[in-house]
C-alpha atoms as a PDB file:
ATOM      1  CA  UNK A   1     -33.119   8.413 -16.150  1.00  0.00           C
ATOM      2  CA  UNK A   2     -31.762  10.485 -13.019  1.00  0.00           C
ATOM      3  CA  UNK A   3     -31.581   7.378 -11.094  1.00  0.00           C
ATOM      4  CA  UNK A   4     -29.418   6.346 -14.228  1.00  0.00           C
ATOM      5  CA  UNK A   5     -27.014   9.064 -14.250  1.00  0.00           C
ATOM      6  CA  UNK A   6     -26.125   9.171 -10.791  1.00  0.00           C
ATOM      7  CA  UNK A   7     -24.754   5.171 -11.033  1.00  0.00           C
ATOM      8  CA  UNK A   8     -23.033   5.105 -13.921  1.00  0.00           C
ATOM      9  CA  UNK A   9     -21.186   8.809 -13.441  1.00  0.00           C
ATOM     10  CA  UNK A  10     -20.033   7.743 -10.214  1.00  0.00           C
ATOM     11  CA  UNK A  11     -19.656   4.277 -11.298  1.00  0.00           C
ATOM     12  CA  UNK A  12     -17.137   6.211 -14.251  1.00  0.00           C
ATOM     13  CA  UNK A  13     -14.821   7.875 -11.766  1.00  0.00           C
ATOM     14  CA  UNK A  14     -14.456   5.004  -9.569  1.00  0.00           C
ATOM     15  CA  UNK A  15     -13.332   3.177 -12.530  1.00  0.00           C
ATOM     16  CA  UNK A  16     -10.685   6.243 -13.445  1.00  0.00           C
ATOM     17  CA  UNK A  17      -9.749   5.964  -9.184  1.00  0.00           C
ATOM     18  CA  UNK A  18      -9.164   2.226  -9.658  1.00  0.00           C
ATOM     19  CA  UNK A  19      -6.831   2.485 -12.923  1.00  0.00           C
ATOM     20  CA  UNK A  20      -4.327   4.910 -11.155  1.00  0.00           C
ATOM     21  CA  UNK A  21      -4.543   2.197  -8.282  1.00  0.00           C
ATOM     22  CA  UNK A  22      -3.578  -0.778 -10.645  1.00  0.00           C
ATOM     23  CA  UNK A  23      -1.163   1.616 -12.616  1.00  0.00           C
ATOM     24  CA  UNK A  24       0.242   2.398  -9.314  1.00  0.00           C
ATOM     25  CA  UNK A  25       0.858  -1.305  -8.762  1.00  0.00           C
ATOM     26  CA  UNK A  26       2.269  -1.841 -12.246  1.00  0.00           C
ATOM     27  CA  UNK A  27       5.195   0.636 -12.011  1.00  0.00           C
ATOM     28  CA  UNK A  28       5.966  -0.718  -8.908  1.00  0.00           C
ATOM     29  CA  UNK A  29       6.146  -4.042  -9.390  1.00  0.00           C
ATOM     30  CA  UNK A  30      10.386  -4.213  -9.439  1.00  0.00           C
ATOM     31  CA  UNK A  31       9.873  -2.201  -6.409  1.00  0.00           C
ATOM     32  CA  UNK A  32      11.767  -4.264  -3.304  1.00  0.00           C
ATOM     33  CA  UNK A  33       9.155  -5.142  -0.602  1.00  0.00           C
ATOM     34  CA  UNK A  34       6.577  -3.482  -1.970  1.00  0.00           C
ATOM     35  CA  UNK A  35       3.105  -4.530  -1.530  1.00  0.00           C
ATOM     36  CA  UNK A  36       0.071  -3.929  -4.319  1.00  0.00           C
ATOM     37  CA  UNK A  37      -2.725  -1.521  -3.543  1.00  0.00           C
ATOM     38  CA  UNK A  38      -6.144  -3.539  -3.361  1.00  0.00           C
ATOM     39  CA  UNK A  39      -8.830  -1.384  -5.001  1.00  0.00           C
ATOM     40  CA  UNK A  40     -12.631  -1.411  -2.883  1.00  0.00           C
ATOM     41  CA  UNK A  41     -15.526   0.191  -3.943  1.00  0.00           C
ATOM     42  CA  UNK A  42     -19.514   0.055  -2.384  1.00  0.00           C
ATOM     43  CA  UNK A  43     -22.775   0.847  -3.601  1.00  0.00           C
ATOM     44  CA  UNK A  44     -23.699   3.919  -1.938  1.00  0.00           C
ATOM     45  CA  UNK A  45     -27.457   5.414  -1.228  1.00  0.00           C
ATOM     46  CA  UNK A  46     -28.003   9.028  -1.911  1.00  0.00           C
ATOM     47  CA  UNK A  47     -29.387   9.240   2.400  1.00  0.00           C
ATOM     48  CA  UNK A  48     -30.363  12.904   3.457  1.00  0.00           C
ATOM     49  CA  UNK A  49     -30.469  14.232   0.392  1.00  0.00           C
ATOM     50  CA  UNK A  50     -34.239  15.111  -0.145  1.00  0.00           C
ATOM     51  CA  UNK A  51     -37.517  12.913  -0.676  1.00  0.00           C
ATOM     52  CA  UNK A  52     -36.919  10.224  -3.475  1.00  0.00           C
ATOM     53  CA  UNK A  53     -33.306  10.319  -3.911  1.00  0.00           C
ATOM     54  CA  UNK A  54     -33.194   7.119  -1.494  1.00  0.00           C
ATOM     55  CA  UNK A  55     -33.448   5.000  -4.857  1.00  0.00           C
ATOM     56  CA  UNK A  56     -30.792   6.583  -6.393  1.00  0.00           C
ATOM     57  CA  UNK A  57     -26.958   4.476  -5.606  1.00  0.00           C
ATOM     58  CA  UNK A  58     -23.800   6.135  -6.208  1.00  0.00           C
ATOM     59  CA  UNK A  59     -20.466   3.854  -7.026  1.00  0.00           C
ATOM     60  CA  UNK A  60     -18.288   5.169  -4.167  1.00  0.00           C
ATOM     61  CA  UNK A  61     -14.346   3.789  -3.901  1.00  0.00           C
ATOM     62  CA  UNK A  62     -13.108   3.373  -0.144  1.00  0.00           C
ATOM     63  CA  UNK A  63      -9.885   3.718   1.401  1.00  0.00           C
ATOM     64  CA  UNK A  64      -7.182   1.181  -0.702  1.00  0.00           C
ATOM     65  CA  UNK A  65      -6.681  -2.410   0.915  1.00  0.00           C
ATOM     66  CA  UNK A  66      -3.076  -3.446   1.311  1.00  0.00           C
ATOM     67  CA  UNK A  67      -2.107  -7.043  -0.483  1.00  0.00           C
ATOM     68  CA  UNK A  68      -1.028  -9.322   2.069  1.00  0.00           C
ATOM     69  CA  UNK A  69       0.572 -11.998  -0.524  1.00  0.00           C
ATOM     70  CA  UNK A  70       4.071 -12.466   0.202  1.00  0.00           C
ATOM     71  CA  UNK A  71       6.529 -11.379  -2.849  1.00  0.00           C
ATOM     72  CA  UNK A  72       9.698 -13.996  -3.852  1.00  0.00           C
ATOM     73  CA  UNK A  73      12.620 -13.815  -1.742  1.00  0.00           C
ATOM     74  CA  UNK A  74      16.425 -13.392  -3.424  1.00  0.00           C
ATOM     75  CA  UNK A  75      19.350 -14.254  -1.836  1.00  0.00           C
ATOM     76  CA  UNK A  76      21.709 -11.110  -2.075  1.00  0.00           C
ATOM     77  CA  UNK A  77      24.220 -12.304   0.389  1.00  0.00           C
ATOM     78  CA  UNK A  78      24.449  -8.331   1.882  1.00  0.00           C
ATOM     79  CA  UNK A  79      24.621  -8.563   5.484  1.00  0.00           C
ATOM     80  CA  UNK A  80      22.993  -5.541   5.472  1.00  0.00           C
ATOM     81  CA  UNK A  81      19.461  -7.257   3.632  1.00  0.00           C
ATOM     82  CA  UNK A  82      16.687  -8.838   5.612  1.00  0.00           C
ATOM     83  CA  UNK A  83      13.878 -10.082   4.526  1.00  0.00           C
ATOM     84  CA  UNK A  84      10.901 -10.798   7.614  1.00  0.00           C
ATOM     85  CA  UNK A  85       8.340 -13.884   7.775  1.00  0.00           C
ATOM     86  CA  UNK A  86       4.567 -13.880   7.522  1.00  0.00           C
ATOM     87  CA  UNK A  87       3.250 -10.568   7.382  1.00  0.00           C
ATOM     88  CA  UNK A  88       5.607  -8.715   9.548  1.00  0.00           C
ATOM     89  CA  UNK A  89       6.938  -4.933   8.825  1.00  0.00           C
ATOM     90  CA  UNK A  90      10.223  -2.637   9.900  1.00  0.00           C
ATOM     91  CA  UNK A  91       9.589   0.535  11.459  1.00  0.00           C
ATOM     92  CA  UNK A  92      11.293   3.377   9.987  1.00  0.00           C
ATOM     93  CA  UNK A  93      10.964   6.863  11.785  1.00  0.00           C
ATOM     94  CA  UNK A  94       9.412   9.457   8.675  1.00  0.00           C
ATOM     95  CA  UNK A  95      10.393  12.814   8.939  1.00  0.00           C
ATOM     96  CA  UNK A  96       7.685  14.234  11.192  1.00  0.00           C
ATOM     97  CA  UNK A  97       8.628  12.164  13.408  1.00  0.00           C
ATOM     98  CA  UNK A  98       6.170   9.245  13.638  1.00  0.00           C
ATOM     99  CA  UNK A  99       6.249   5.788  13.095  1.00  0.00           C
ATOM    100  CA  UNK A 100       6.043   4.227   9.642  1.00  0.00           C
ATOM    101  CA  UNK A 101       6.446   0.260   7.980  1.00  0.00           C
ATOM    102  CA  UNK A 102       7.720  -1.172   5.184  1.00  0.00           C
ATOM    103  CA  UNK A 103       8.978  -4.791   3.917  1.00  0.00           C
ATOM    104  CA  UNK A 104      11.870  -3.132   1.898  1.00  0.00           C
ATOM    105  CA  UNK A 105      14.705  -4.956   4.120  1.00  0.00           C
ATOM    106  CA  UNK A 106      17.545  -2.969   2.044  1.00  0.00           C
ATOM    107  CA  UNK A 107      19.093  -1.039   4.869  1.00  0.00           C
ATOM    108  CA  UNK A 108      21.962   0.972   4.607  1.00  0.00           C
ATOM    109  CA  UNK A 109      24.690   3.446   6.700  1.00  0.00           C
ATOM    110  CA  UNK A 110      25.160   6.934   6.228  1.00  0.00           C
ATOM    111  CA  UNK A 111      27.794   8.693   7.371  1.00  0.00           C
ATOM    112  CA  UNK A 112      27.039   9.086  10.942  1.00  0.00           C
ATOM    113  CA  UNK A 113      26.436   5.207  11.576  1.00  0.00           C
ATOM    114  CA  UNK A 114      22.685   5.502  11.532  1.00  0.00           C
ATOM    115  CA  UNK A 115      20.827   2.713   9.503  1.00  0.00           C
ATOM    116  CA  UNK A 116      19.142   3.999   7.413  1.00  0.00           C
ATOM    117  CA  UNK A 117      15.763   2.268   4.530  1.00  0.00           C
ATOM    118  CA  UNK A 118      15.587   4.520   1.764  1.00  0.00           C
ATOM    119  CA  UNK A 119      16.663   7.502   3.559  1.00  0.00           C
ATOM    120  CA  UNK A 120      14.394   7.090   7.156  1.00  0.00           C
ATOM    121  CA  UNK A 121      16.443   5.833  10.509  1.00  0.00           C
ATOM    122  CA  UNK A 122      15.036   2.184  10.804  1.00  0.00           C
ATOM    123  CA  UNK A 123      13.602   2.210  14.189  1.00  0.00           C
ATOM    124  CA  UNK A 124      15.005  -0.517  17.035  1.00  0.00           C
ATOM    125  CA  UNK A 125      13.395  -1.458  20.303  1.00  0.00           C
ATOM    126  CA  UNK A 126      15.498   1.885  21.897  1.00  0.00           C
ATOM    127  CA  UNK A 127      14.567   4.123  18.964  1.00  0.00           C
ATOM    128  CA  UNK A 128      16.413   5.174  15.279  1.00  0.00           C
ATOM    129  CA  UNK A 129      19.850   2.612  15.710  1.00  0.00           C
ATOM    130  CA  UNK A 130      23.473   3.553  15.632  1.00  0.00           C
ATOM    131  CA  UNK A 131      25.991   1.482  14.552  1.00  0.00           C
ATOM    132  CA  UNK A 132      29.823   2.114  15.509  1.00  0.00           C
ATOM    133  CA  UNK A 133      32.143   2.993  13.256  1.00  0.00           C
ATOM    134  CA  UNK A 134      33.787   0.284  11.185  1.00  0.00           C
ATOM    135  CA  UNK A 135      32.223  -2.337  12.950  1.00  0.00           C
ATOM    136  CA  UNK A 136      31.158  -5.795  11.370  1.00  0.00           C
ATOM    137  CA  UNK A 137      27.177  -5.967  11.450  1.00  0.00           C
ATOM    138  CA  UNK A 138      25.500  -9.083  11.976  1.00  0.00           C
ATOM    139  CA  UNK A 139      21.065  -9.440  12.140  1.00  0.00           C
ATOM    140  CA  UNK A 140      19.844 -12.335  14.431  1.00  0.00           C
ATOM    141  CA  UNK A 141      16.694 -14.287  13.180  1.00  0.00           C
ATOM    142  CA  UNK A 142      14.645 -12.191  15.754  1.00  0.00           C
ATOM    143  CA  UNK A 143      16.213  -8.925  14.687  1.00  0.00           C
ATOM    144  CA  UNK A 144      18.813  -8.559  17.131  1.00  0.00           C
ATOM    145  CA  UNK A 145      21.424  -5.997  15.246  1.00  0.00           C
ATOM    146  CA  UNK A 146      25.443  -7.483  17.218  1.00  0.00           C
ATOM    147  CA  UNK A 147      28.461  -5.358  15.887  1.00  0.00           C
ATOM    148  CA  UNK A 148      32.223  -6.626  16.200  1.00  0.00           C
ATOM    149  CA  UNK A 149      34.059  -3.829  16.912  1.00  0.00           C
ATOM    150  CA  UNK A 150      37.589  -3.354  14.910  1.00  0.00           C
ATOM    151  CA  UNK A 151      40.997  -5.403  16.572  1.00  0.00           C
ATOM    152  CA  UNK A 152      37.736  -7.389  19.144  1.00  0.00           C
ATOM    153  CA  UNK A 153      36.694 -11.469  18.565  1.00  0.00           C
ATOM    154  CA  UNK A 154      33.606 -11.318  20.319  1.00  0.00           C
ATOM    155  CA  UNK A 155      30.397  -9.331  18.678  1.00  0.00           C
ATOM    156  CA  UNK A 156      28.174  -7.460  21.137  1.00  0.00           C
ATOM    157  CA  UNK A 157      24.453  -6.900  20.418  1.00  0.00           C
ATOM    158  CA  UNK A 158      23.376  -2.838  20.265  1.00  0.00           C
ATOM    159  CA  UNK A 159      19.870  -2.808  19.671  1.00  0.00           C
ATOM    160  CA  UNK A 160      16.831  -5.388  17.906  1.00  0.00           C
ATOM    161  CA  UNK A 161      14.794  -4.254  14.823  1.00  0.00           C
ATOM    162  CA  UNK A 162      11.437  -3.125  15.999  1.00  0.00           C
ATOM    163  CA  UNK A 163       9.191  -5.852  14.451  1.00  0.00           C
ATOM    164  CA  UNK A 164       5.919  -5.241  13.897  1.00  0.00           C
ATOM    165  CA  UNK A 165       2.454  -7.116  12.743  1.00  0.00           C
ATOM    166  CA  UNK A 166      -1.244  -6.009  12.647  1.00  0.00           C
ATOM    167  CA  UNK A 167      -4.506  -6.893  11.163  1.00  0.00           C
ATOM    168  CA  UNK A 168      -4.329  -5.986   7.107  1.00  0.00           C
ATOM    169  CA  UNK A 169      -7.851  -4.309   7.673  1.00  0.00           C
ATOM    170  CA  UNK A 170      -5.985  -1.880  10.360  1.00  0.00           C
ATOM    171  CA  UNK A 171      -3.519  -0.433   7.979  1.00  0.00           C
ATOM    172  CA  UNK A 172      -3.315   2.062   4.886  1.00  0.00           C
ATOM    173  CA  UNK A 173      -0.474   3.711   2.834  1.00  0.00           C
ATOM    174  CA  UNK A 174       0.621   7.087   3.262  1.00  0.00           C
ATOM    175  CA  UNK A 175       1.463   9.611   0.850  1.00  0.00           C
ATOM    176  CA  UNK A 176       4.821   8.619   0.424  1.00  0.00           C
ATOM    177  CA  UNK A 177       3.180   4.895  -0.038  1.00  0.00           C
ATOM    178  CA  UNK A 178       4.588   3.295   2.963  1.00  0.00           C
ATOM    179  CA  UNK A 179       2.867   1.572   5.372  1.00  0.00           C
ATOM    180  CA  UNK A 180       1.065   3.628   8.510  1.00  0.00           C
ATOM    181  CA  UNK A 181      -1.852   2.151  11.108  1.00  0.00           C
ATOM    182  CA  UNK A 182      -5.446   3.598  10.352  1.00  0.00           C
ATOM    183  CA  UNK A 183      -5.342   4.813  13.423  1.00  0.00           C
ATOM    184  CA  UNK A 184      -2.358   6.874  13.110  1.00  0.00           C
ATOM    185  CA  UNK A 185      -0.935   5.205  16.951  1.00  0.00           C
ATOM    186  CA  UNK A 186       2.473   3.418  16.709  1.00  0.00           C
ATOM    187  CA  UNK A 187       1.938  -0.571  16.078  1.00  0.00           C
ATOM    188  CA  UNK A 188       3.680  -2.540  19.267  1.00  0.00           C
ATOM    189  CA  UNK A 189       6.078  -5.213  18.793  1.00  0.00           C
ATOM    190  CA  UNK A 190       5.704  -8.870  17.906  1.00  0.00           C
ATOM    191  CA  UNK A 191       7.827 -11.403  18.779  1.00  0.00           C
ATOM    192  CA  UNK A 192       6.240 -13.892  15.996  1.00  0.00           C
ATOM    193  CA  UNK A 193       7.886 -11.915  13.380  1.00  0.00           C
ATOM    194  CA  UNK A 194      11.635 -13.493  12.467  1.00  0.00           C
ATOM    195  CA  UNK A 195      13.763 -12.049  10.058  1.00  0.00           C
ATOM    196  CA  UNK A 196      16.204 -14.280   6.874  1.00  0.00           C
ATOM    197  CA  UNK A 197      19.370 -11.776   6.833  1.00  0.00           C
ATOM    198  CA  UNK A 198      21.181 -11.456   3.330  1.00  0.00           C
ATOM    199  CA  UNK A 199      17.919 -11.714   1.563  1.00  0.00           C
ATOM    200  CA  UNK A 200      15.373  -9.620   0.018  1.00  0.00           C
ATOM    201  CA  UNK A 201      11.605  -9.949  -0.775  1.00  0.00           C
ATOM    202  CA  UNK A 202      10.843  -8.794  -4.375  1.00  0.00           C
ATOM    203  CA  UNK A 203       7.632  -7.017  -4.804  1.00  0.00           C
ATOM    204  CA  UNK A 204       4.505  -8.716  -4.474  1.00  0.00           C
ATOM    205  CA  UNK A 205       2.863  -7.479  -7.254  1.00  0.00           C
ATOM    206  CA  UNK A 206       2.056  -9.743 -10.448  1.00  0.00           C
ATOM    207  CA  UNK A 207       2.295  -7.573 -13.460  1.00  0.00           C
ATOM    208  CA  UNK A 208      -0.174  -9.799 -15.551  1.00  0.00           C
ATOM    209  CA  UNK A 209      -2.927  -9.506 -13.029  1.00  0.00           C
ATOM    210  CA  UNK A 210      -2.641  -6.018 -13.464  1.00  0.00           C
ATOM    211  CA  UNK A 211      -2.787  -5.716 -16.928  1.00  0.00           C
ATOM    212  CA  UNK A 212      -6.006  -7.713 -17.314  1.00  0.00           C
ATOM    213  CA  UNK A 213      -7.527  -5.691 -14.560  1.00  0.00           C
ATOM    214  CA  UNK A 214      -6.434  -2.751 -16.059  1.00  0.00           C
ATOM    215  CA  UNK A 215      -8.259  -3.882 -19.407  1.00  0.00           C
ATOM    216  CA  UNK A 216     -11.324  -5.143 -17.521  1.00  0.00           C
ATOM    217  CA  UNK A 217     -11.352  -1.547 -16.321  1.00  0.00           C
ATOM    218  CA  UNK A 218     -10.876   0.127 -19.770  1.00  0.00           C
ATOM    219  CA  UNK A 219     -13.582  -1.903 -21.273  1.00  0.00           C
ATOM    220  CA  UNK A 220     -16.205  -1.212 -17.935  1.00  0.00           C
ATOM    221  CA  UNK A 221     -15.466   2.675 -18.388  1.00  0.00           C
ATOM    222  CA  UNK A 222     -16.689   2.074 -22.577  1.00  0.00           C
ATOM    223  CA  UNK A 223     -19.799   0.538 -20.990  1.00  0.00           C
ATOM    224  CA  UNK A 224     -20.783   3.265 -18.999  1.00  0.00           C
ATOM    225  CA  UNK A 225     -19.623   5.778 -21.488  1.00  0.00           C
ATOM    226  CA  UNK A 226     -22.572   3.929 -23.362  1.00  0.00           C
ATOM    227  CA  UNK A 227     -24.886   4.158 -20.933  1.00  0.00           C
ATOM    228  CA  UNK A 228     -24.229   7.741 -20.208  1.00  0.00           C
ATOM    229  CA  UNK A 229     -24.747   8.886 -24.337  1.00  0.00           C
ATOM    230  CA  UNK A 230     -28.096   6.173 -23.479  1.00  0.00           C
ATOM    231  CA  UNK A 231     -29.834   7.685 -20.710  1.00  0.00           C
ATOM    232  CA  UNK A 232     -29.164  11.548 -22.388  1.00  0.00           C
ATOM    233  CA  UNK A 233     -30.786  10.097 -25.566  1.00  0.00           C
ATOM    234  CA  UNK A 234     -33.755   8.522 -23.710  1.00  0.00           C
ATOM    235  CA  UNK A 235     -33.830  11.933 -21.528  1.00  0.00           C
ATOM    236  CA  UNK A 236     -34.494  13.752 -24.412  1.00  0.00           C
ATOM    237  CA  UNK A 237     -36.744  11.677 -26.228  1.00  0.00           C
ATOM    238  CA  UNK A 238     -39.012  12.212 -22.509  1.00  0.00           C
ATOM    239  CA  UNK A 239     -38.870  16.450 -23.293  1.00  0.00           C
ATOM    240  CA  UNK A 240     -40.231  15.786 -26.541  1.00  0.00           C
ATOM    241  CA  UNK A 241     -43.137  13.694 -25.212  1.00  0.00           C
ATOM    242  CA  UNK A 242     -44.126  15.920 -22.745  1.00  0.00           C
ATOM    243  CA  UNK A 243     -43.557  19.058 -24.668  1.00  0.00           C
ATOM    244  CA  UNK A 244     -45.677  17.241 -27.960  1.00  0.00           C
ATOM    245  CA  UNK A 245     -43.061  17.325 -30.266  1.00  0.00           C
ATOM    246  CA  UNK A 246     -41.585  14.956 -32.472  1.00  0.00           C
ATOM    247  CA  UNK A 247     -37.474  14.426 -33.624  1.00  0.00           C
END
């Protein structure tokens, strides 16, 4: 009954680690670029651990997968909105100073001219950009940011969005749940990513999927609540065989 316990207490607490994943993904699902958590768990051997544990498995949940399905794009008609192709990012600079990347396209100015996603200078090709003041912003298809200055007909370009794309496998979510490279080095540029300005892509996430695997869940965790009560009843009813008692 050891074996037992170890699998399904484990096997309970990955299921509690995979709700807050999915519930994650629920309240986020109006969220603008945002892309669902994928939940992965392996069977795990008890190694090193002493003679016989090798038989006994643990349910052990790994680092969260990133969805790679694209969300619906709006049309906003903000010249300030872009929405990228395949499974491109944006680089935004967080506030350590390091490189983070996101598919929320819904950029905005502050007051000193720096664009700005959700607070974070979006990162160019020549670091955080700066737009003049009162100057008309246009976004190329491959990122290049061209301003037209007040009283001038011709737009000049100022820097390119810093367009990045990597293998799903090779990224994570921070703790602020944006998107950072596993191994924590700044992804480079690629030139395959293009960018639709005046549109947004809506969050990927599809609120029914996660309600049925948020039941699924709810229903596995009643299972091994069972088998938990199930192996402490059968535990006991071992004592009182060896000890030669009975009830």
């Amino acid at each position: 009954m050891d074996a037992l316990i170890y699998t399904v207490a484990s096997g309970a607490d990955r299921t509690l680690r995979a709700q807050q994943v999915h519930a994650n993904n629920l309240a986020n699902s109006g969220t603008t670029g945002f892309r669902a958590n994928l939940e992965i768990s392996t069977a795990q051997p008890l190694t090193n651990s002493g003679y016989g544990y090798d038989s006994r498995h643990m349910s052990q949940m790994q680092a969260s997968a990133i969805s790679t399905r694209n969300g619906a794009v709006s049309d906003t008609g903000r010249n300030l909105d872009v929405a990228l192709s395949s499974n491109g990012y944006l680089a935004v600079q967080t506030p350590d100073g390091g490189e983070a990347y996101t598919r929320n396209g819904a950029m905005e100015l502050d007051a000193q001219g720096n664009l700005t996603i959700g607070g974070l200078p979006v990162l160019g090709e020549g670091g955080p950009i700066v737009v003049p003041e009162n100057s008309t912003l246009t976004i190329g298809e491959d990122g290049t940011i061209s301003v037209l200055p007040p009283d001038t007909v011709l737009s000049a370009p100022v820097d390119k969005l810093k367009l990045v794309k990597a293998d799903p496998a090779d990224l994570t979510k921070n703790e602020a749940g944006l998107v950072v490279s596993r191994s924590g080095d700044p992804l480079p540029v690629d030139a395959t990513v293009s960018v639709l300005d005046r549109h947004l892509e809506n969050s990927n996430v599809s609120a029914v999927e996660e309600m049925v695997a948020t039941m699924s869940l709810t229903r596995t965790f009643e299972v091994q609540m069972k088998l938990l009560n199930a192996s402490d009843s059968m535990d006991q009813a071992g004592q009182r065989l060896l000890s030669g008692t009975s009830s």
